[in-house]
C-alpha atoms as a PDB file:
ATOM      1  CA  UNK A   1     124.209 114.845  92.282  1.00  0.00           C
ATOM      2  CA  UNK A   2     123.523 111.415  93.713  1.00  0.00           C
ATOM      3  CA  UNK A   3     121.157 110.673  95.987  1.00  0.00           C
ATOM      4  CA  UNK A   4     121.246 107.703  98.344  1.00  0.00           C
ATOM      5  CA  UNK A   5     118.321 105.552  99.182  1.00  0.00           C
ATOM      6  CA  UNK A   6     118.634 106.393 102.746  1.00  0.00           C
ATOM      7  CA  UNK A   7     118.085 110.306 102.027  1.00  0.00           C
ATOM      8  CA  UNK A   8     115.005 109.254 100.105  1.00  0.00           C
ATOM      9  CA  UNK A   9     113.612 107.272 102.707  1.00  0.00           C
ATOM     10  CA  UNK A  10     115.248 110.077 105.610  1.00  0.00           C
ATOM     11  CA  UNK A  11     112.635 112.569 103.819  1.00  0.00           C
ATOM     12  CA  UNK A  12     110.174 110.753 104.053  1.00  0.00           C
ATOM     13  CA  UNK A  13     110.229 110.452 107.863  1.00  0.00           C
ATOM     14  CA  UNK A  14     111.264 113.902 108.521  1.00  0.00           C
ATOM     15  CA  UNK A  15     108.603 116.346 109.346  1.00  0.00           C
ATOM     16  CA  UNK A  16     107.048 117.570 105.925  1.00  0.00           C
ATOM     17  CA  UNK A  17     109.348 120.474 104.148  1.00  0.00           C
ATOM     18  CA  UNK A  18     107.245 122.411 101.664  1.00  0.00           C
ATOM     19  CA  UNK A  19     107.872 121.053  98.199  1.00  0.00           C
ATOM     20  CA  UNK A  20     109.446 123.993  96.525  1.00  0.00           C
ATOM     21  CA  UNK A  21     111.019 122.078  93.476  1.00  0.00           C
ATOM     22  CA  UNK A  22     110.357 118.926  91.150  1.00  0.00           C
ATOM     23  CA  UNK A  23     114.019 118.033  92.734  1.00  0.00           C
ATOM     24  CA  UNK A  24     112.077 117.885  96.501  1.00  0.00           C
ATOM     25  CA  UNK A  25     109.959 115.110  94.915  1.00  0.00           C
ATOM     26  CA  UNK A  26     111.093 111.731  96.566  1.00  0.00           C
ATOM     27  CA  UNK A  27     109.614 110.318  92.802  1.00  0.00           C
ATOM     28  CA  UNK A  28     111.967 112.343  91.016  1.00  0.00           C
ATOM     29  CA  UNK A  29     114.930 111.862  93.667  1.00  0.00           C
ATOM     30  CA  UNK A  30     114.308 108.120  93.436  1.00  0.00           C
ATOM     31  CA  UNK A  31     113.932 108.393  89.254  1.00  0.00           C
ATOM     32  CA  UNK A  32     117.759 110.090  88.994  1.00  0.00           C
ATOM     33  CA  UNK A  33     118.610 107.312  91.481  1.00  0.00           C
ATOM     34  CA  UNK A  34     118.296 105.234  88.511  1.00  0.00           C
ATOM     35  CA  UNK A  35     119.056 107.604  85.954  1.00  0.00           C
ATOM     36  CA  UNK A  36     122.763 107.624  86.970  1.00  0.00           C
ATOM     37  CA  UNK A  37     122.634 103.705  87.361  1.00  0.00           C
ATOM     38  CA  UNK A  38     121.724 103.373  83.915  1.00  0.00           C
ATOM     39  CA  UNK A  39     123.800 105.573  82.264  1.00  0.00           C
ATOM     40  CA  UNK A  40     126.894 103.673  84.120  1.00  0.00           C
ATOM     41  CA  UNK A  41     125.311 100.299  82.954  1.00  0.00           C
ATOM     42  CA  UNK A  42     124.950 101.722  79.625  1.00  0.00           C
ATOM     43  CA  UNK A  43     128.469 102.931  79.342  1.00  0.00           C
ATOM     44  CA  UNK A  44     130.024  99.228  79.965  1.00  0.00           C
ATOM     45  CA  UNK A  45     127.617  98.336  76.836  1.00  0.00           C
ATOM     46  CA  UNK A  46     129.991  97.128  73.401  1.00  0.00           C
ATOM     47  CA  UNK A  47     130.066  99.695  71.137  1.00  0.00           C
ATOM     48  CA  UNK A  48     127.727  98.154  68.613  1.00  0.00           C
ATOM     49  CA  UNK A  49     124.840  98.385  71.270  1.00  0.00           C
ATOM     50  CA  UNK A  50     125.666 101.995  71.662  1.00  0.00           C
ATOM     51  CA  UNK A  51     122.889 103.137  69.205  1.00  0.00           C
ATOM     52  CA  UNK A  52     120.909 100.385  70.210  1.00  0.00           C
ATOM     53  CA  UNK A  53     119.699  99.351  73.960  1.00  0.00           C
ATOM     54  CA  UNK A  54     122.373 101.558  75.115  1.00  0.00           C
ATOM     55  CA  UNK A  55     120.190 104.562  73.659  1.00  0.00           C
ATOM     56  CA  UNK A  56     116.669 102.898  74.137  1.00  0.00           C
ATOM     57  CA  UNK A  57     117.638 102.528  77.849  1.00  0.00           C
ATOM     58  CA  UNK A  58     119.056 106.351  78.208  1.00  0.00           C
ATOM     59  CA  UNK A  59     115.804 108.010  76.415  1.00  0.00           C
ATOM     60  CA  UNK A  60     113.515 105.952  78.580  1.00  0.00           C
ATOM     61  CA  UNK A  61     115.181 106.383  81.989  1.00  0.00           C
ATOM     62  CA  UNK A  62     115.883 110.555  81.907  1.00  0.00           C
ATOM     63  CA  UNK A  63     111.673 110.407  80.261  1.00  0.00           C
ATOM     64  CA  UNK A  64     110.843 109.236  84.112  1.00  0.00           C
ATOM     65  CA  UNK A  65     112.543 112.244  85.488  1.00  0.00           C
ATOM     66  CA  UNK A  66     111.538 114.663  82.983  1.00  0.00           C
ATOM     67  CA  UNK A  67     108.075 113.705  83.318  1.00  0.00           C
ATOM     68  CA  UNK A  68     107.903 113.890  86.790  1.00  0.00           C
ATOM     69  CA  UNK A  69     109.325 117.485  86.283  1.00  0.00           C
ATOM     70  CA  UNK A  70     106.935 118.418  84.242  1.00  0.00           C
ATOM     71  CA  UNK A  71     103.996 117.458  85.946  1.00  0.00           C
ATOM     72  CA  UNK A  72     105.127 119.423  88.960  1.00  0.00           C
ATOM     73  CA  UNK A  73     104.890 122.311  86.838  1.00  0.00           C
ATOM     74  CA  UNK A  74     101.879 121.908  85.498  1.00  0.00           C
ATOM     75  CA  UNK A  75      98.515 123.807  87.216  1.00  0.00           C
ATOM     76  CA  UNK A  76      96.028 121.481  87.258  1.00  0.00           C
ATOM     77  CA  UNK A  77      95.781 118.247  88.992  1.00  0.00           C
ATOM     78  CA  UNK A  78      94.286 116.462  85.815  1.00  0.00           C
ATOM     79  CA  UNK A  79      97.897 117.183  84.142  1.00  0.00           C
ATOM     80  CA  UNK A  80     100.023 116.632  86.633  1.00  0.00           C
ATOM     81  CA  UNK A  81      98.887 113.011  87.056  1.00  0.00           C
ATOM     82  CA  UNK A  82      98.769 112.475  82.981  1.00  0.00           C
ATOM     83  CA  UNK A  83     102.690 113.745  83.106  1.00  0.00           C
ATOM     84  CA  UNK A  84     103.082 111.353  86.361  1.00  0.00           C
ATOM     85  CA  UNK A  85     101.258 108.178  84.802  1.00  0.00           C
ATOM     86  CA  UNK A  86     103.660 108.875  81.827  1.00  0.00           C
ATOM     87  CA  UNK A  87     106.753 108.597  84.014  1.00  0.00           C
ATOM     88  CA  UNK A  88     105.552 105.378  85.174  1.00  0.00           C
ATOM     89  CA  UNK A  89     105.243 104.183  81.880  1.00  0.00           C
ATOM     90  CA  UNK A  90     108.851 104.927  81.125  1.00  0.00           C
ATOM     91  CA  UNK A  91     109.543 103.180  84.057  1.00  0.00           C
ATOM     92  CA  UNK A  92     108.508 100.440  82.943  1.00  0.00           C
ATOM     93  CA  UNK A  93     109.998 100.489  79.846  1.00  0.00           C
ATOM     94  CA  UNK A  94     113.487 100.950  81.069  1.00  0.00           C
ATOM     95  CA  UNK A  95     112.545  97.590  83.299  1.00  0.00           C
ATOM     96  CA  UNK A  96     111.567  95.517  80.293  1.00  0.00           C
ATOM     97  CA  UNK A  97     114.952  96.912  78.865  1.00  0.00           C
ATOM     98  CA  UNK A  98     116.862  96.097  81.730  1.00  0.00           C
ATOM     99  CA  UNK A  99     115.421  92.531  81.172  1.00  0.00           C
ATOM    100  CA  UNK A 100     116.508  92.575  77.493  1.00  0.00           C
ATOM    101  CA  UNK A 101     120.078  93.233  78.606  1.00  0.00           C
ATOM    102  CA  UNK A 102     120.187  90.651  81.316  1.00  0.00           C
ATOM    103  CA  UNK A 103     118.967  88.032  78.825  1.00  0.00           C
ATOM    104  CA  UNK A 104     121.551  88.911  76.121  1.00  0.00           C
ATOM    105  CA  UNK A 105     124.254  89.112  78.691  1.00  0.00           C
ATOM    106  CA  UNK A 106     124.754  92.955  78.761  1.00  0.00           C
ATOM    107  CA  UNK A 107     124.118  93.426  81.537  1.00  0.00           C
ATOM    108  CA  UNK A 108     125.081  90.444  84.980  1.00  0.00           C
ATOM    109  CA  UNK A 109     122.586  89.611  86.976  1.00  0.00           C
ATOM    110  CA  UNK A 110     123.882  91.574  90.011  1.00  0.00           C
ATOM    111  CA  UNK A 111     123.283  95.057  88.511  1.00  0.00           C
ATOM    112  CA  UNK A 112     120.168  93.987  86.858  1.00  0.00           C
ATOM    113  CA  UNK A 113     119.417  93.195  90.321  1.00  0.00           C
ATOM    114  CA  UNK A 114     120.528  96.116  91.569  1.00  0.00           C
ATOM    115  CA  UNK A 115     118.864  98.670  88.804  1.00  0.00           C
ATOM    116  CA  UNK A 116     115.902  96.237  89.195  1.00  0.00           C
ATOM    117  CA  UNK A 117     115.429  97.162  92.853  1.00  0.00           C
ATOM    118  CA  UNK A 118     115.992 100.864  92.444  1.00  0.00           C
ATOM    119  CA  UNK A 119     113.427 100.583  89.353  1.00  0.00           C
ATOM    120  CA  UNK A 120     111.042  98.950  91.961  1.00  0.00           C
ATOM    121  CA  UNK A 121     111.492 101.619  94.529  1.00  0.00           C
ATOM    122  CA  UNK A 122     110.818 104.221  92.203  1.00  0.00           C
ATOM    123  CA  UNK A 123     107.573 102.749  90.728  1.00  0.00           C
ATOM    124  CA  UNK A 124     106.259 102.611  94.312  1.00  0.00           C
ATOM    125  CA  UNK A 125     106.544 106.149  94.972  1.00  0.00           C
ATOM    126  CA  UNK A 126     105.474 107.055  91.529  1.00  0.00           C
ATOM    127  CA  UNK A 127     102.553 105.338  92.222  1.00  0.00           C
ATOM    128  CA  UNK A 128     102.346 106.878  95.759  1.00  0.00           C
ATOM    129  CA  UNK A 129     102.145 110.576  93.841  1.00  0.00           C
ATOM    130  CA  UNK A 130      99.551 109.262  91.775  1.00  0.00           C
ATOM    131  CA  UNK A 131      97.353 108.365  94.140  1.00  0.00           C
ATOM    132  CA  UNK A 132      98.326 111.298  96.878  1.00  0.00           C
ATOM    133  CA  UNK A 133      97.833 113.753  93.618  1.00  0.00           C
ATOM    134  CA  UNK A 134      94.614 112.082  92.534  1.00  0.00           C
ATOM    135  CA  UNK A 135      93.364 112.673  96.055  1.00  0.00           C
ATOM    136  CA  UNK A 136      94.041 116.595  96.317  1.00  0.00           C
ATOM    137  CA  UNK A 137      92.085 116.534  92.597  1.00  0.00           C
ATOM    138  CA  UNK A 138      88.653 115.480  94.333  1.00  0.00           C
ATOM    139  CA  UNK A 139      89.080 117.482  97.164  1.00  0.00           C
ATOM    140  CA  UNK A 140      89.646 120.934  94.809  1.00  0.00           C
ATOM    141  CA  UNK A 141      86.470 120.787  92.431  1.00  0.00           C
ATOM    142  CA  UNK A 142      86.912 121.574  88.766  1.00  0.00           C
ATOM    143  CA  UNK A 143      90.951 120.565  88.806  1.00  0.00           C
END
């Protein structure tokens, strides 16, 4: 299921819906955003990258989602931004790999651009449920 950028942002100015599911998440919404961009840049990759970027690239974008799912499982605050934090760390990974591919000519500079932008997006609102879940943890005591 693909989400659009303009459904992300829609949520977000829509009155509050309970968040029922890891898949309500605008972080995890935005995350498969990118996870489905990848995997079609990573498809047009030669062959003899498929075991190589091409798989680096895949691991490290579908870690951002699965982390984010995670950490909206978990109970306590503390955990949920450790599995969080970690999804912004494969973020970041899947950027310095998307500048890899650029610079060997994988990958043309209008869907680097275009991966690079989602990638940008997501980080933002990563980092917004960082800090948004960091705030509920002071205000419950002992989470």
């Amino acid at each position: 299921m693909k989400i659009s950028m303009a459904q992300v942002v829609q949520n977000k100015t829509a009155p509050h819906k309970k968040i029922q599911s890891f898949t309500d998440l605008d972080a995890w919404k935005a995350g498969h955003n990118l996870v489905i961009t990848v995997y079609e840049i990573a498809k047009k990759f030669p062959k003899c990258e498929e075991f190589e970027l091409a798989k680096q690239l895949k691991r490290a974008v579908t870690s951002i989602t699965s982390n984010i799912a995670e950490g909206f499982s978990r109970q306590s605050y503390k955990e949920k931004m450790y599995f969080y934090r970690i999804a912004l760390g494969s973020l970041t990974e899947v950027q310095n790999q998307l500048l890899i591919g650029r610079d060997v000519q994988l990958i043309t500079q209008d869907i680097f651009y275009r991966a690079t932008n989602q990638a940008v997006t997501a980080s933002k609102i990563i980092n917004g449920l960082i800090k948004s879940t960091g705030m509920r943890r002071m205000q419950v005591p002992n989470s």
